[in-house]
C-alpha atoms as a PDB file:
ATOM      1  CA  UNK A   1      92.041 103.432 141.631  1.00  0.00           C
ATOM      2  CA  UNK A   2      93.040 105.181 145.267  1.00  0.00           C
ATOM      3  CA  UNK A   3      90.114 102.826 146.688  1.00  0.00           C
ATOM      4  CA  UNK A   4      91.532  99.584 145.606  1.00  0.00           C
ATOM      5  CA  UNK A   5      95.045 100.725 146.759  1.00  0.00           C
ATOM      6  CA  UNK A   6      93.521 101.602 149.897  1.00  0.00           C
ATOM      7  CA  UNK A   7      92.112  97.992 150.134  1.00  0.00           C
ATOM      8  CA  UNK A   8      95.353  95.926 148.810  1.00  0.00           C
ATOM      9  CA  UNK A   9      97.132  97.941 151.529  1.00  0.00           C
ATOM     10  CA  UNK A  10      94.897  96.907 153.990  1.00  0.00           C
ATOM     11  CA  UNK A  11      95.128  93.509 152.925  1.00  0.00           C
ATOM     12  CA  UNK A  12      99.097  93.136 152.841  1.00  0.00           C
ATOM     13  CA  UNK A  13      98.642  94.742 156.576  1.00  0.00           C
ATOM     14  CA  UNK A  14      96.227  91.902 157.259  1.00  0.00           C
ATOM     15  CA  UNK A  15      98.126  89.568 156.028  1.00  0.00           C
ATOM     16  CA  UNK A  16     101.849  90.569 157.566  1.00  0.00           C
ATOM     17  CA  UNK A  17      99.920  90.288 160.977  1.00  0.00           C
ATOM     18  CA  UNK A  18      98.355  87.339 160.616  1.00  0.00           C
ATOM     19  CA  UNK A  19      99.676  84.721 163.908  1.00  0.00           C
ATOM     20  CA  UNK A  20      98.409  81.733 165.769  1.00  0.00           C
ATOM     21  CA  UNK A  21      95.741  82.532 168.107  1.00  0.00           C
ATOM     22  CA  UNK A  22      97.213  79.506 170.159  1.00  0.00           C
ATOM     23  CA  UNK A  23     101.020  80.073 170.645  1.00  0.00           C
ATOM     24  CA  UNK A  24     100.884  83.699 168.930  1.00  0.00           C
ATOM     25  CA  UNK A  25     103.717  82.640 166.738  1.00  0.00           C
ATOM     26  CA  UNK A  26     103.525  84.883 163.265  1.00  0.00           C
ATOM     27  CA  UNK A  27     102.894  83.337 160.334  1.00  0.00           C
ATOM     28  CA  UNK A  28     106.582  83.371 158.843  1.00  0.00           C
ATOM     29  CA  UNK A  29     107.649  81.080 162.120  1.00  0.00           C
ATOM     30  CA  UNK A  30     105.224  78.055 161.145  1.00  0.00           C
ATOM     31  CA  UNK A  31     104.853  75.801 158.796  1.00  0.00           C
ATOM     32  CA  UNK A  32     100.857  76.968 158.254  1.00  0.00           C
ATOM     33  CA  UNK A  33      97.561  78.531 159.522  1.00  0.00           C
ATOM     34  CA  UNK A  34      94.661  77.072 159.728  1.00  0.00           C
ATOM     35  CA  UNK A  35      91.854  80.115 159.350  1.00  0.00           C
ATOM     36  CA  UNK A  36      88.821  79.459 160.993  1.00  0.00           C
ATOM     37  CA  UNK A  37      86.304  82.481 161.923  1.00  0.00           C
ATOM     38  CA  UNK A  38      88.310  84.573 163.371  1.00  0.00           C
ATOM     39  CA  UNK A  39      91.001  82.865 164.624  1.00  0.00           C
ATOM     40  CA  UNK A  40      93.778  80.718 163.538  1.00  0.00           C
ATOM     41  CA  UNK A  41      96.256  77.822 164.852  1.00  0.00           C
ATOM     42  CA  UNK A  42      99.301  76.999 163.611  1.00  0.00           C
ATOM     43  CA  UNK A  43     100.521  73.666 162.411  1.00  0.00           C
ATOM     44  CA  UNK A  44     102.686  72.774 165.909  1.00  0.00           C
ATOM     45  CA  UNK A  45      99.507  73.913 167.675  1.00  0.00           C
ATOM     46  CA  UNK A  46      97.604  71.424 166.052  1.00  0.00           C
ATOM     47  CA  UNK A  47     100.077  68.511 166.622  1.00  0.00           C
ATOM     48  CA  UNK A  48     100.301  69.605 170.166  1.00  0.00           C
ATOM     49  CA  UNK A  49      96.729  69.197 170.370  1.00  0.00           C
ATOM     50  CA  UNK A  50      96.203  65.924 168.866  1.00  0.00           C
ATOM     51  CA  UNK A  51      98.811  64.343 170.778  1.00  0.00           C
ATOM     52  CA  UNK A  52      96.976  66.150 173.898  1.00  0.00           C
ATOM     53  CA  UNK A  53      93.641  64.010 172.916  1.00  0.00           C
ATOM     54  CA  UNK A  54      95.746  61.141 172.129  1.00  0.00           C
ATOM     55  CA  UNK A  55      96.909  61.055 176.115  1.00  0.00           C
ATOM     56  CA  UNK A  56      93.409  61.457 176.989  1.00  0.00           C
ATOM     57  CA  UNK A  57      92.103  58.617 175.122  1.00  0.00           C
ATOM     58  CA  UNK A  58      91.409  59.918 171.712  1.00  0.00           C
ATOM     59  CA  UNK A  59      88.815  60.978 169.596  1.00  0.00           C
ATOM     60  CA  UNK A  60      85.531  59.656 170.471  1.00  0.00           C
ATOM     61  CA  UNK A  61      83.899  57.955 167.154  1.00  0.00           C
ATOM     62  CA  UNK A  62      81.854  60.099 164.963  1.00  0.00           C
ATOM     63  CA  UNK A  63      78.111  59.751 165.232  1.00  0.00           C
ATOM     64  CA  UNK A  64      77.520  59.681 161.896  1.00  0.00           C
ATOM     65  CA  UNK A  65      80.061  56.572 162.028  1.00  0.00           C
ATOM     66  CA  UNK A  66      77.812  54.583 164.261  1.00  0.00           C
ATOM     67  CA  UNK A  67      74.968  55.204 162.594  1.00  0.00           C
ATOM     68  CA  UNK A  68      76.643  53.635 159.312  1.00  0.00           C
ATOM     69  CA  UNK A  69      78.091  50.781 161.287  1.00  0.00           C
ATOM     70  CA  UNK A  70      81.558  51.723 160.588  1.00  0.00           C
ATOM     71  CA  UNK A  71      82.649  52.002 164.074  1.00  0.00           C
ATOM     72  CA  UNK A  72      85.535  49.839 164.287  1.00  0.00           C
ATOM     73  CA  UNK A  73      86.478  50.642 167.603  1.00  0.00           C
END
């Protein structure tokens, strides 16, 4: 019973520390995180960075796109 304490803890410590590994903003000043491995971005992070690619042309098409013909572009 101490051991899964121990680990809960250690979770709730995890979790109360959890911030953007962008703008460092904790969790409880954004909307959401996105976890990836590791790391994590926060929901005005990600705007920011699509309108960043946005100025610089946008996303390129998907290959997988081409391949099917989809490419609208």
């Amino acid at each position: 019973m101490a051991r899964k304490l121990a680990v809960i803890a250690r979770l709730l410590r995890m979790q109360s520390t959890l911030r953007c590994s962008f703008c460092g903003k904790d969790a409880d000043q954004v909307g959401r995180l996105v976890a990836g491995p590791s790391v994590y971005i926060c929901d005005e992070c990600i705007k920011t960075c699509v309108a960043v690619v946005e100025q610089h042309g946008g996303f390129p098409p998907s290959r997988a796109a081409e391949q099917d013909g989809l490419n609208h572009a």
